[in-house]
N, C-alpha and C. Protein backbone atom coordinates (compact mmCIF):
# COMPACT_ATOMS: atom_id res chain seq x y z
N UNK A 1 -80.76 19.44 -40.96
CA UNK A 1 -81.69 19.00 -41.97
C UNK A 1 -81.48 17.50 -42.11
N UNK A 2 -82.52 16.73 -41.80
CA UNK A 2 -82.21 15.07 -41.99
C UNK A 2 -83.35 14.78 -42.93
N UNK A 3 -82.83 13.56 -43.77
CA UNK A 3 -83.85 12.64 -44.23
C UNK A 3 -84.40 13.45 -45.82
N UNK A 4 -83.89 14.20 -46.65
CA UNK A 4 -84.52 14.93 -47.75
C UNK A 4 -85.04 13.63 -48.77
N UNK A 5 -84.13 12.65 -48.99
CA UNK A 5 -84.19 11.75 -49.89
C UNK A 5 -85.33 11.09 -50.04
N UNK A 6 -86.10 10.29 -51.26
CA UNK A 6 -87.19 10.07 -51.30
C UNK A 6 -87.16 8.62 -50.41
N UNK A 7 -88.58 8.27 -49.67
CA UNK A 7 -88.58 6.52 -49.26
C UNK A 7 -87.49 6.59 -47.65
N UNK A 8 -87.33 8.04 -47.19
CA UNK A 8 -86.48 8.16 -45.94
C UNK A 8 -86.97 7.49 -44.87
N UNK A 9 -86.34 6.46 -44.07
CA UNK A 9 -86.93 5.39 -43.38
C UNK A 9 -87.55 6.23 -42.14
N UNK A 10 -88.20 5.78 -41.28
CA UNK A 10 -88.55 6.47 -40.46
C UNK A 10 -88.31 5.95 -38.48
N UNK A 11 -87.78 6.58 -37.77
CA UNK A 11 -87.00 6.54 -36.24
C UNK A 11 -88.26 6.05 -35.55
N UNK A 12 -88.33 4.91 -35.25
CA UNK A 12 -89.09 4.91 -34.47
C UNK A 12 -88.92 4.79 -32.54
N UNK A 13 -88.34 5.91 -32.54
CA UNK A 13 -87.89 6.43 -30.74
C UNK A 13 -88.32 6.48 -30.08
N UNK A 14 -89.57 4.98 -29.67
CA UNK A 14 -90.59 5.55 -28.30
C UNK A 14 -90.88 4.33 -28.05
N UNK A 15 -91.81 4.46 -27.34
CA UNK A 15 -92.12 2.74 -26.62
C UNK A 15 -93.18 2.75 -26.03
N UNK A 16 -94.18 1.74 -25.73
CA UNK A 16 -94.97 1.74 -24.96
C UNK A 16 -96.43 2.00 -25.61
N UNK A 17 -96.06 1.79 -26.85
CA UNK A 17 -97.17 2.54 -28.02
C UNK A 17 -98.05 0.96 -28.17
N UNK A 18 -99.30 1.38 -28.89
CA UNK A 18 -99.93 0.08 -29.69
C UNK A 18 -99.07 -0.64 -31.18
N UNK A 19 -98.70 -1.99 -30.83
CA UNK A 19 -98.22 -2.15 -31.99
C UNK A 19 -97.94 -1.22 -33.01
N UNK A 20 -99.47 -0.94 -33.31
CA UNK A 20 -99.45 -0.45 -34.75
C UNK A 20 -98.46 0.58 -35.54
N UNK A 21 -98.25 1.49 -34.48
CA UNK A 21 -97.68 2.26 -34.27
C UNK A 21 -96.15 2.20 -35.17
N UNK A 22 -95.53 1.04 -34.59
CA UNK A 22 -94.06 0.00 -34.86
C UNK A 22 -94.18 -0.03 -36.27
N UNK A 23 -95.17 -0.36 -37.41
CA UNK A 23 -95.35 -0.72 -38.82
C UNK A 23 -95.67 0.24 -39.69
N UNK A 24 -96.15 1.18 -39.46
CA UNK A 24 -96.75 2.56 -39.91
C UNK A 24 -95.31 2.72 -40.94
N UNK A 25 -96.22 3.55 -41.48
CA UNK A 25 -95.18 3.94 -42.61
C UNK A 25 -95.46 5.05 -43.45
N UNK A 26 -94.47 5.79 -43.85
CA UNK A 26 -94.53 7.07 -44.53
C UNK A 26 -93.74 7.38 -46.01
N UNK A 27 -94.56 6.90 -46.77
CA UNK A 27 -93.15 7.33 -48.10
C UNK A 27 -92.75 8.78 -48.50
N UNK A 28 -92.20 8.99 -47.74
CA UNK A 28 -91.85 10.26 -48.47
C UNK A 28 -90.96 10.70 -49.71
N UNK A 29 -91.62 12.12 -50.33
CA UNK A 29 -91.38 12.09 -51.82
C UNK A 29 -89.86 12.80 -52.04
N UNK A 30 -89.09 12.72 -52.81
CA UNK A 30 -87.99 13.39 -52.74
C UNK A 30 -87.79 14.62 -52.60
N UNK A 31 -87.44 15.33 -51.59
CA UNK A 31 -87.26 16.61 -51.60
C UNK A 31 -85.83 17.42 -51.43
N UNK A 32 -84.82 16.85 -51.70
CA UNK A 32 -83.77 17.11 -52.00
C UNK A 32 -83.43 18.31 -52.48
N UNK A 33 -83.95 18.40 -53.52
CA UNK A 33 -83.97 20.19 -54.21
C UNK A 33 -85.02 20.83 -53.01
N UNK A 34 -85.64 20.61 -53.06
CA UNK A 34 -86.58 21.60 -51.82
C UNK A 34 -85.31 22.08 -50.61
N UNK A 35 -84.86 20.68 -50.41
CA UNK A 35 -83.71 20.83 -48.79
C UNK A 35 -82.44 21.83 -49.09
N UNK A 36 -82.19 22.15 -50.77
CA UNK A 36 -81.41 22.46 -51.37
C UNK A 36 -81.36 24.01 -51.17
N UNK A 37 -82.91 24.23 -51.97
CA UNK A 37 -83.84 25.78 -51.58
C UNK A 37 -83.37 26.50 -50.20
N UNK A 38 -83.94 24.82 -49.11
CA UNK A 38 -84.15 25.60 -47.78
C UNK A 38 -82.58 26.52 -47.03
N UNK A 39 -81.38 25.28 -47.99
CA UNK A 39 -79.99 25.34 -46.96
C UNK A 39 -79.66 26.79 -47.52
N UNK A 40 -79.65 27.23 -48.98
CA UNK A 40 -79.76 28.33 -50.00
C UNK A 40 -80.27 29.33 -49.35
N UNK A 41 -80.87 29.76 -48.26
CA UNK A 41 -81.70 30.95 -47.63
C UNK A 41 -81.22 31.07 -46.73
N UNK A 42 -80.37 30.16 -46.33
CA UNK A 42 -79.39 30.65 -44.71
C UNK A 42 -78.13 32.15 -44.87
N UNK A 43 -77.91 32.73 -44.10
CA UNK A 43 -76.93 33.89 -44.51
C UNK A 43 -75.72 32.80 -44.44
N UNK A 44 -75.13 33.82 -45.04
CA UNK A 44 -73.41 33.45 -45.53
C UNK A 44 -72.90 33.59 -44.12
N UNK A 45 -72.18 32.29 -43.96
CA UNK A 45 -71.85 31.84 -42.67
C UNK A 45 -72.54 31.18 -41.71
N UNK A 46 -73.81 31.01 -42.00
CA UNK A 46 -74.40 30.00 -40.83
C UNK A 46 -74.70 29.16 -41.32
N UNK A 47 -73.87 27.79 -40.60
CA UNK A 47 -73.96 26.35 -40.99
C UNK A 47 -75.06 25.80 -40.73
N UNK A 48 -75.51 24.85 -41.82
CA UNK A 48 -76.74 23.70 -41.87
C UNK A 48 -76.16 22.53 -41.65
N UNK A 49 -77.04 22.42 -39.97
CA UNK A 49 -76.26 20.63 -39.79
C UNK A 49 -77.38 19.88 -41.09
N UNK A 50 -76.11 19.02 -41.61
CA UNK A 50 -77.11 18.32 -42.22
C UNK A 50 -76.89 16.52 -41.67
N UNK A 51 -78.03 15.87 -41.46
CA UNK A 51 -77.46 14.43 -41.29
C UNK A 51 -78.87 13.63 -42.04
N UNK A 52 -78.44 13.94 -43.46
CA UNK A 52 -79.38 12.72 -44.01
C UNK A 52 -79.63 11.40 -43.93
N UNK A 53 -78.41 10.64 -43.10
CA UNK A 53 -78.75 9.30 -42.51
C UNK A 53 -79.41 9.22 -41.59
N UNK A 54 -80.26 10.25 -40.56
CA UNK A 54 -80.88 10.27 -39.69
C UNK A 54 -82.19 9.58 -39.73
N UNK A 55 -82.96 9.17 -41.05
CA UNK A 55 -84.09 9.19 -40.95
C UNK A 55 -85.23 10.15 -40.44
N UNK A 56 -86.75 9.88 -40.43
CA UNK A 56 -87.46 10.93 -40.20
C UNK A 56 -88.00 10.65 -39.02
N UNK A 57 -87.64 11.31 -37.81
CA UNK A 57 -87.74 11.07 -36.18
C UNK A 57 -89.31 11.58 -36.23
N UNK A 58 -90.04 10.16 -35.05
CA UNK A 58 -91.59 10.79 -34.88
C UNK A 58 -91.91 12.41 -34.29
N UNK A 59 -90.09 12.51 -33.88
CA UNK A 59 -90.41 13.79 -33.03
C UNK A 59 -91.33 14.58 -32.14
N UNK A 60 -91.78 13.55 -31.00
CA UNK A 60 -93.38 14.21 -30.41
C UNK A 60 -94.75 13.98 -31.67
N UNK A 61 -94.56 13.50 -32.56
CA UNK A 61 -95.85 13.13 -33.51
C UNK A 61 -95.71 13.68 -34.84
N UNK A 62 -94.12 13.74 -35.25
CA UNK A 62 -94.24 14.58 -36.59
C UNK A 62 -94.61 14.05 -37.66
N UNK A 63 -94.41 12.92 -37.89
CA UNK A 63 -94.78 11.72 -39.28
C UNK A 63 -96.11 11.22 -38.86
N UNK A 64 -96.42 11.10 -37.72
CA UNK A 64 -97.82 10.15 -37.81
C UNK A 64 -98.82 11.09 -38.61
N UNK A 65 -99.07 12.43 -38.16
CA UNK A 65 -99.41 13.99 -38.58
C UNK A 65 -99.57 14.09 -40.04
N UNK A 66 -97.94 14.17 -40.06
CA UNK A 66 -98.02 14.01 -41.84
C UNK A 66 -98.88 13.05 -42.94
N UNK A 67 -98.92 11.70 -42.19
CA UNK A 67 -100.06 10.40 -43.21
C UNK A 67 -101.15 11.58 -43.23
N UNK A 68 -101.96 12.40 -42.57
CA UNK A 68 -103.51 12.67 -42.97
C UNK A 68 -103.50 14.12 -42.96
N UNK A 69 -102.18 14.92 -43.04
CA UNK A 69 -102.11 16.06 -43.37
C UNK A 69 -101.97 16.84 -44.58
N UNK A 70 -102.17 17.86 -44.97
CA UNK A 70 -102.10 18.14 -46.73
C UNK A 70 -101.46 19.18 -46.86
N UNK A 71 -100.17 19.24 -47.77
CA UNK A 71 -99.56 20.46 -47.72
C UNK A 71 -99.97 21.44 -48.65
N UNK A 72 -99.31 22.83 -47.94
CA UNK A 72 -99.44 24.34 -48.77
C UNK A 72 -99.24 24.06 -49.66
N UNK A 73 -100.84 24.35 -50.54
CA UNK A 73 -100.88 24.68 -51.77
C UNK A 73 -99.49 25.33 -52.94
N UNK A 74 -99.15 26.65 -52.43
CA UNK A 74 -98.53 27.38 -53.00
C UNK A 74 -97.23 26.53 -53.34
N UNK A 75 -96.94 26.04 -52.53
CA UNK A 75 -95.68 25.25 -52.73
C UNK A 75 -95.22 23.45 -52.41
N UNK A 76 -96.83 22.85 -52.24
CA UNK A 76 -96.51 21.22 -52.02
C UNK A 76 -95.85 21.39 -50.68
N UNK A 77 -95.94 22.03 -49.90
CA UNK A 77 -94.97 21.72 -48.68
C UNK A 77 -95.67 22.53 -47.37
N UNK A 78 -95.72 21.64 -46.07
CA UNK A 78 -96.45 21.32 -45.02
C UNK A 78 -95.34 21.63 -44.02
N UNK A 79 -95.11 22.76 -43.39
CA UNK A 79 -94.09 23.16 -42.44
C UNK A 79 -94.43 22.43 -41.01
N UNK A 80 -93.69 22.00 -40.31
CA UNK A 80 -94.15 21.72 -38.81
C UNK A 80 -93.27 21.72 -38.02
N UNK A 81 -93.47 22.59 -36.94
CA UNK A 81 -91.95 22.29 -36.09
C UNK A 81 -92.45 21.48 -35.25
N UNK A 82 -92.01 20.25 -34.97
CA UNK A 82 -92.41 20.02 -33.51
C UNK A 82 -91.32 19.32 -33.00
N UNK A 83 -91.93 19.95 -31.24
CA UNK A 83 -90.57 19.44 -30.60
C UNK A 83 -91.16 20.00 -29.23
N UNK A 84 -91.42 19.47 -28.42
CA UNK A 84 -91.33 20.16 -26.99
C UNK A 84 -90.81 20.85 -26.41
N UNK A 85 -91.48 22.36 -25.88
CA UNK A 85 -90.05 23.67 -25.81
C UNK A 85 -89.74 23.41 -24.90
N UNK A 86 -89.67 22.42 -23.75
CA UNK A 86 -88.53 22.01 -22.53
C UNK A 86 -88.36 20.08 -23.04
N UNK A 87 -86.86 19.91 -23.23
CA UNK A 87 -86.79 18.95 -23.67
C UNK A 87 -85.61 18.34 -22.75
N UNK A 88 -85.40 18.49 -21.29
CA UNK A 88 -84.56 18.24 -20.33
C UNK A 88 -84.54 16.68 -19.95
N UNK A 89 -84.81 15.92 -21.05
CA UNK A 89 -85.18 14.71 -19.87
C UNK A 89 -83.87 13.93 -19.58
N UNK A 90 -82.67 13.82 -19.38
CA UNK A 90 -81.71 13.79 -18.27
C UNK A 90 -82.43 14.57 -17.25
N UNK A 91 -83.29 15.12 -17.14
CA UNK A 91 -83.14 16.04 -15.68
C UNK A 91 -84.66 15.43 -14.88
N UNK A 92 -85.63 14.35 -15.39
CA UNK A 92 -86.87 14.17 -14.83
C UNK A 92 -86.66 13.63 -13.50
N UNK A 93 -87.84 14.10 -12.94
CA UNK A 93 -87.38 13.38 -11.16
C UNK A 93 -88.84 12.93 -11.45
N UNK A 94 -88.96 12.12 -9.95
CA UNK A 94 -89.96 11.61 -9.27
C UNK A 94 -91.21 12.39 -9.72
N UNK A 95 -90.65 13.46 -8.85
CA UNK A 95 -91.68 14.53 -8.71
C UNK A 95 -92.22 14.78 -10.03
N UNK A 96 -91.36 15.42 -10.85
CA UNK A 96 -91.72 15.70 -12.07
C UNK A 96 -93.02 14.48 -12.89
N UNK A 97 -93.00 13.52 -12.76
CA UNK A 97 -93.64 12.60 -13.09
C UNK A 97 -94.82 11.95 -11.90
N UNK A 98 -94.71 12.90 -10.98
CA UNK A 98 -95.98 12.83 -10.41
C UNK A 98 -96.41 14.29 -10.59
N UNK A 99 -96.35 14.85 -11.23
CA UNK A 99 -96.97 16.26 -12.00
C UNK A 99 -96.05 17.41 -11.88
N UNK A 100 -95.16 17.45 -10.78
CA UNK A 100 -94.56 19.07 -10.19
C UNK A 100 -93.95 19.28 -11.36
N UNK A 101 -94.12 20.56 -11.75
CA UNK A 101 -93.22 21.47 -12.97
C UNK A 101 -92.01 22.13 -11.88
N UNK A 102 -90.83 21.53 -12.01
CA UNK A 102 -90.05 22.57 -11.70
C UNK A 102 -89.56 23.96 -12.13
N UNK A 103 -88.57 24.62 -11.24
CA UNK A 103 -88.60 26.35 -11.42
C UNK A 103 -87.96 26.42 -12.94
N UNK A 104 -86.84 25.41 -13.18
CA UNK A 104 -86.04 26.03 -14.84
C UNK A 104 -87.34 25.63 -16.00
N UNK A 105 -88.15 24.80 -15.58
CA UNK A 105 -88.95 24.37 -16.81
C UNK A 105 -90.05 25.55 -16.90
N UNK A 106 -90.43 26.16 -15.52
CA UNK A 106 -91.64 27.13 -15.90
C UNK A 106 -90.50 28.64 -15.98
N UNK A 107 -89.42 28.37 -15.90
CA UNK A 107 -89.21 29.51 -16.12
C UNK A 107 -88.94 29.78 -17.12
N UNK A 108 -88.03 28.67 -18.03
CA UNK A 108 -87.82 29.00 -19.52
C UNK A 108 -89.54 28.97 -20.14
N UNK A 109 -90.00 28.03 -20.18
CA UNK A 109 -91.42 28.45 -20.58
C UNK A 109 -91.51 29.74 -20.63
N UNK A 110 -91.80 30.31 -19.59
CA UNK A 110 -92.06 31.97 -19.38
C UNK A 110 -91.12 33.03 -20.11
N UNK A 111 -90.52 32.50 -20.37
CA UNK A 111 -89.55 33.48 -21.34
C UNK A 111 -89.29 33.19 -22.37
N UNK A 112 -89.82 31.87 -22.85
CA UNK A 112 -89.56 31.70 -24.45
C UNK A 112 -90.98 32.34 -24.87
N UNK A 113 -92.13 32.01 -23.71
CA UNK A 113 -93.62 32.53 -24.31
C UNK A 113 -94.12 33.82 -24.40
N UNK A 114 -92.76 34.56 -23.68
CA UNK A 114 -92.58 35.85 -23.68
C UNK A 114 -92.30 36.84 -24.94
N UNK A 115 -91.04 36.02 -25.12
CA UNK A 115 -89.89 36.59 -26.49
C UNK A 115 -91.03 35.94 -27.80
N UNK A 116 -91.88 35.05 -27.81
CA UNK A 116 -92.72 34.73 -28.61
C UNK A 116 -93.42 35.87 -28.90
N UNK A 117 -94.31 36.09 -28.04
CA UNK A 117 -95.47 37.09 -28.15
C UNK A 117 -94.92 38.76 -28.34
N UNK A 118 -93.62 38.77 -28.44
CA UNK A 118 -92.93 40.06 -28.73
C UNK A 118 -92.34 40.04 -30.01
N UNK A 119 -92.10 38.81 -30.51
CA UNK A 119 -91.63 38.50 -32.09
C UNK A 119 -89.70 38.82 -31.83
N UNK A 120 -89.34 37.80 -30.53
CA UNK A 120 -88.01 38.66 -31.20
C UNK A 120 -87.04 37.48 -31.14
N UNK A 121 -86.93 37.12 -32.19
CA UNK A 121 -86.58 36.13 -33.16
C UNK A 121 -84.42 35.90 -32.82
N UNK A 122 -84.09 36.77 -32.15
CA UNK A 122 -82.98 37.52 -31.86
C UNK A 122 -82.86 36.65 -30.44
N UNK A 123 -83.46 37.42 -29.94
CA UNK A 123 -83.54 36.45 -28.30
C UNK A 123 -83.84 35.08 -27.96
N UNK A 124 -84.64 34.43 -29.23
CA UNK A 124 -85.02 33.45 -28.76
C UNK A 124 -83.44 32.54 -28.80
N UNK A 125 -83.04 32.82 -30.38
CA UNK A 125 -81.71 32.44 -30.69
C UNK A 125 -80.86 32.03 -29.79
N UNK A 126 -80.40 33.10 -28.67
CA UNK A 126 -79.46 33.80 -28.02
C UNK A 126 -80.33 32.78 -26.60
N UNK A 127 -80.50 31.46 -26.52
CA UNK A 127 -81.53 30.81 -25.64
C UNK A 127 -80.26 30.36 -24.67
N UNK A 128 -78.85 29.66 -25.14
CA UNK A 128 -78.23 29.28 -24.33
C UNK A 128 -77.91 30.58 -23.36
N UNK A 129 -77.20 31.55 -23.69
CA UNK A 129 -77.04 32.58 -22.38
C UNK A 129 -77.70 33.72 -21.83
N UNK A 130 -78.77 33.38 -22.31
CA UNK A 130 -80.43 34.42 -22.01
C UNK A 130 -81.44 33.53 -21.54
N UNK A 131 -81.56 32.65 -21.29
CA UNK A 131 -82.68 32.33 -21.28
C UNK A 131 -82.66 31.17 -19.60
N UNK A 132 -83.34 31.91 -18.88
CA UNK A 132 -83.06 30.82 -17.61
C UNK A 132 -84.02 29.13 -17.51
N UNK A 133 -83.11 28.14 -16.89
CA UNK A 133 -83.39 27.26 -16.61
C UNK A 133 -82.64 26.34 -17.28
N UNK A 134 -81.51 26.70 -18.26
CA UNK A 134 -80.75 26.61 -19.07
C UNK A 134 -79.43 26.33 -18.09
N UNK A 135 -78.69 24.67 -18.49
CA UNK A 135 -78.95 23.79 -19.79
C UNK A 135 -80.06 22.88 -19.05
N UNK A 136 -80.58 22.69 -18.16
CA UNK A 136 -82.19 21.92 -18.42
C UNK A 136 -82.86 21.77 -19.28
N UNK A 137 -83.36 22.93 -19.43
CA UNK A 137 -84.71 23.34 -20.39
C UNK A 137 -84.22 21.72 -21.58
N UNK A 138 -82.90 22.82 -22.16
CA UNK A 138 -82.65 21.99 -24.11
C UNK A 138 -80.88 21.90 -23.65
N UNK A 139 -80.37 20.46 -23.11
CA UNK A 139 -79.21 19.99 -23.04
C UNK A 139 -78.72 19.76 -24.32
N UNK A 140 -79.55 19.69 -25.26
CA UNK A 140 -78.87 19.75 -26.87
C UNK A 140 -80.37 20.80 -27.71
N UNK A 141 -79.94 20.77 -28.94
CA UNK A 141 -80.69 21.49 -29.53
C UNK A 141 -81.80 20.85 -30.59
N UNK A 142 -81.89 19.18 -30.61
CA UNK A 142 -82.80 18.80 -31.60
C UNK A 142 -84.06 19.14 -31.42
N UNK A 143 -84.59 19.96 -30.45
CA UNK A 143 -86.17 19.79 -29.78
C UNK A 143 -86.55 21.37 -30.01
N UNK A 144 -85.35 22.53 -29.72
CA UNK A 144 -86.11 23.63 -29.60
C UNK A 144 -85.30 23.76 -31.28
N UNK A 145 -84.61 23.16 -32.43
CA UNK A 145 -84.84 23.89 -33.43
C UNK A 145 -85.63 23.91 -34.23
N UNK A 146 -86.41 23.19 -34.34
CA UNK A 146 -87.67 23.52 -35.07
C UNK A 146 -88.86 24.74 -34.97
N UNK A 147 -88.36 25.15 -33.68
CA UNK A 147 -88.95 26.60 -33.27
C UNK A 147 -88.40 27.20 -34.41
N UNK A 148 -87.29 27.95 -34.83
CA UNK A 148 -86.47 28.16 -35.64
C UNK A 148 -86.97 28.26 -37.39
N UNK A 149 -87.09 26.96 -37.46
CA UNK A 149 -87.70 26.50 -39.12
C UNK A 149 -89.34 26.86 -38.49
N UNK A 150 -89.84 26.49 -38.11
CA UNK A 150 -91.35 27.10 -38.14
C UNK A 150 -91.33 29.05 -38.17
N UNK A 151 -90.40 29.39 -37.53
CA UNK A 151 -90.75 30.37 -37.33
C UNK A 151 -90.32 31.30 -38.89
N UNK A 152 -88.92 30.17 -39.46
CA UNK A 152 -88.47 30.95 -41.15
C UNK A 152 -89.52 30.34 -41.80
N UNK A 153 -90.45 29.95 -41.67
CA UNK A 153 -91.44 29.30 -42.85
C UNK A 153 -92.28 30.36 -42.74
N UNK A 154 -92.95 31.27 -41.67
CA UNK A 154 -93.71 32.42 -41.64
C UNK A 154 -93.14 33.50 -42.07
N UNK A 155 -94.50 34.05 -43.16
CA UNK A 155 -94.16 35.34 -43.81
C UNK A 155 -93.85 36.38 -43.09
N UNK A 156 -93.83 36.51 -41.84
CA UNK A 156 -93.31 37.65 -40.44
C UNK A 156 -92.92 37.12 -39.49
N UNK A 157 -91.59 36.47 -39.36
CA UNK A 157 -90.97 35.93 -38.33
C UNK A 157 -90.94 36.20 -37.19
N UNK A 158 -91.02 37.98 -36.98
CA UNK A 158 -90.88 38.53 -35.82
C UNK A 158 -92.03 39.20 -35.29
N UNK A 159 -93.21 38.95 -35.88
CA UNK A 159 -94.32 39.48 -35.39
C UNK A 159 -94.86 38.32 -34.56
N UNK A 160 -95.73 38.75 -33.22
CA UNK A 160 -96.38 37.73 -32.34
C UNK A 160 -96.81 36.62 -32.44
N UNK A 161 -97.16 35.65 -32.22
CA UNK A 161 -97.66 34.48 -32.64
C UNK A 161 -98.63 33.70 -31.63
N UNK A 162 -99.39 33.04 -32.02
CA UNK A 162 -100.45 33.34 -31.85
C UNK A 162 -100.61 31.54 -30.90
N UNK A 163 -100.56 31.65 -29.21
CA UNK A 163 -100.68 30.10 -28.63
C UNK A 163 -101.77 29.07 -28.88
N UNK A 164 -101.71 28.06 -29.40
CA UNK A 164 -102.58 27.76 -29.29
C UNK A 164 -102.80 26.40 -28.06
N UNK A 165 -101.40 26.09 -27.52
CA UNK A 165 -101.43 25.10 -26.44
C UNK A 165 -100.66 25.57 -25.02
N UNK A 166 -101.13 25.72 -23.64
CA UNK A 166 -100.52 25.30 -23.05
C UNK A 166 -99.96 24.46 -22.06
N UNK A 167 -99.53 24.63 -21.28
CA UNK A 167 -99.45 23.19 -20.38
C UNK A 167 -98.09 22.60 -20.14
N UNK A 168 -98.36 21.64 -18.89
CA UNK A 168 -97.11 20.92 -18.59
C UNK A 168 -97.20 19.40 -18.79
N UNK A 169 -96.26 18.25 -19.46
CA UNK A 169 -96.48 17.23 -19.22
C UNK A 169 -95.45 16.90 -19.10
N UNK A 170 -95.15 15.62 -17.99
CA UNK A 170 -93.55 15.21 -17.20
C UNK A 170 -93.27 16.76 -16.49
N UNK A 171 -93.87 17.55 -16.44
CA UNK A 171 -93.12 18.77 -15.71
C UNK A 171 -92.36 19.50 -16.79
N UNK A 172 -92.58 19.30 -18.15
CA UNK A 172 -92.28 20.02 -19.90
C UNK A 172 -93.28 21.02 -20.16
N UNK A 173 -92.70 22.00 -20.52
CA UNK A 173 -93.51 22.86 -20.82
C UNK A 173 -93.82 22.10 -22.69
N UNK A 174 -95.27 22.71 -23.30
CA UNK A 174 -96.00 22.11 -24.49
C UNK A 174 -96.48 23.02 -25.16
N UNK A 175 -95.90 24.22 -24.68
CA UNK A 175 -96.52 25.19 -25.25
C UNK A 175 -96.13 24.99 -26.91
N UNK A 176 -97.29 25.31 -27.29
CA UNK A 176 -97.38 25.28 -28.58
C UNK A 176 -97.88 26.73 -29.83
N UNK A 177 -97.81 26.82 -30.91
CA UNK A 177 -97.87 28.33 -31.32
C UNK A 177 -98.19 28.55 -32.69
N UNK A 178 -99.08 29.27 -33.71
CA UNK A 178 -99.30 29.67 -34.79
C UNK A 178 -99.11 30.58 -35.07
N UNK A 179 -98.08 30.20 -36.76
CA UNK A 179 -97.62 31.33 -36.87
C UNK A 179 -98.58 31.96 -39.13
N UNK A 180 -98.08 32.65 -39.16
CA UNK A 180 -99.12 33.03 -40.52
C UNK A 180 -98.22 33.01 -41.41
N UNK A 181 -98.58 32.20 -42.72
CA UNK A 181 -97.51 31.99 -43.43
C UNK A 181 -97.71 33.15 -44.58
């Protein structure tokens, strides 16, 4: 969990963008007690990394999103996971960037989009020693946990979900997914 505090600066981790991009800005409102709520719902014994000095990473487009997005009614709050479900890039080649998807990237694809559409919330978890193409796919875990929090923000975690993107870019799988809150 990074960044709860109100006015959390924001990462800007990319390059190659239009200026504008560089100045943008997001105030965000304090949600501290909200982050408080969220750590409060974990079972007894599973740790919440927390690194509130992190700031709020664009993460594949998560803050730009947020300026013109409007959150759930019910509760002021706008869930989003994002993160690219193959996030290997120590591993890009040539190739890869002249389009080829290699075998660990379409294969974890294929089995995370699998365990998706079966709802089993269990397996996806269990990604380091189940899941092939692995450690490619996610050499660390900042990219596929938001799968995770999107998927505890839905009122049926383990029921199917519903694609609404797919595709490869750099040879990354993009699959993307809706879930019903």
């Amino acid at each position: 969990m990074s960044g709860p505090a109100a006015h959390t600066p924001l990462v800007y981790a990319f390059g190659g963008f239009h200026p504008r991009y560089y100045t943008m800005r997001y105030d965000t409102p304090d949600a501290t007690a909200l982050a408080r709520r969220v750590a409060g719902t974990m079972p007894d014994g599973e740790p919440v990394h927390q690194h509130a000095g992190r700031g709020l990473d664009h993460g594949g487009g998560a803050w730009v999103p947020l300026m013109a997005m409007y959150p759930l009614a019910e509760e002021g709050v706008l869930v989003i996971g994002s993160g690219f479900m193959m996030h290997g890039l120590p591993f890009i080649s040539r190739a890869m960037l002249e389009g080829q998807v290699p075998g660990w990237s379409a294969d974890f694809d294929a089995w995370a989009a699998d365990a998706l559409a079966r709802g089993m919330v269990d397996e996806l978890a269990a990604f380091r020693t189940r899941a092939p193409g692995m450690p490619y796919a996610h050499p660390t875990v900042d990219h596929y946990i938001p799968l995770f929090i999107t998927l505890g923000a839905a009122a049926h975690p383990d029921r199917p979900v519903r694609t609404t993107v797919e595709g490869y870019t750099i040879g990354f799988s993009k699959h993307s997914f809706q879930t019903a809150v």
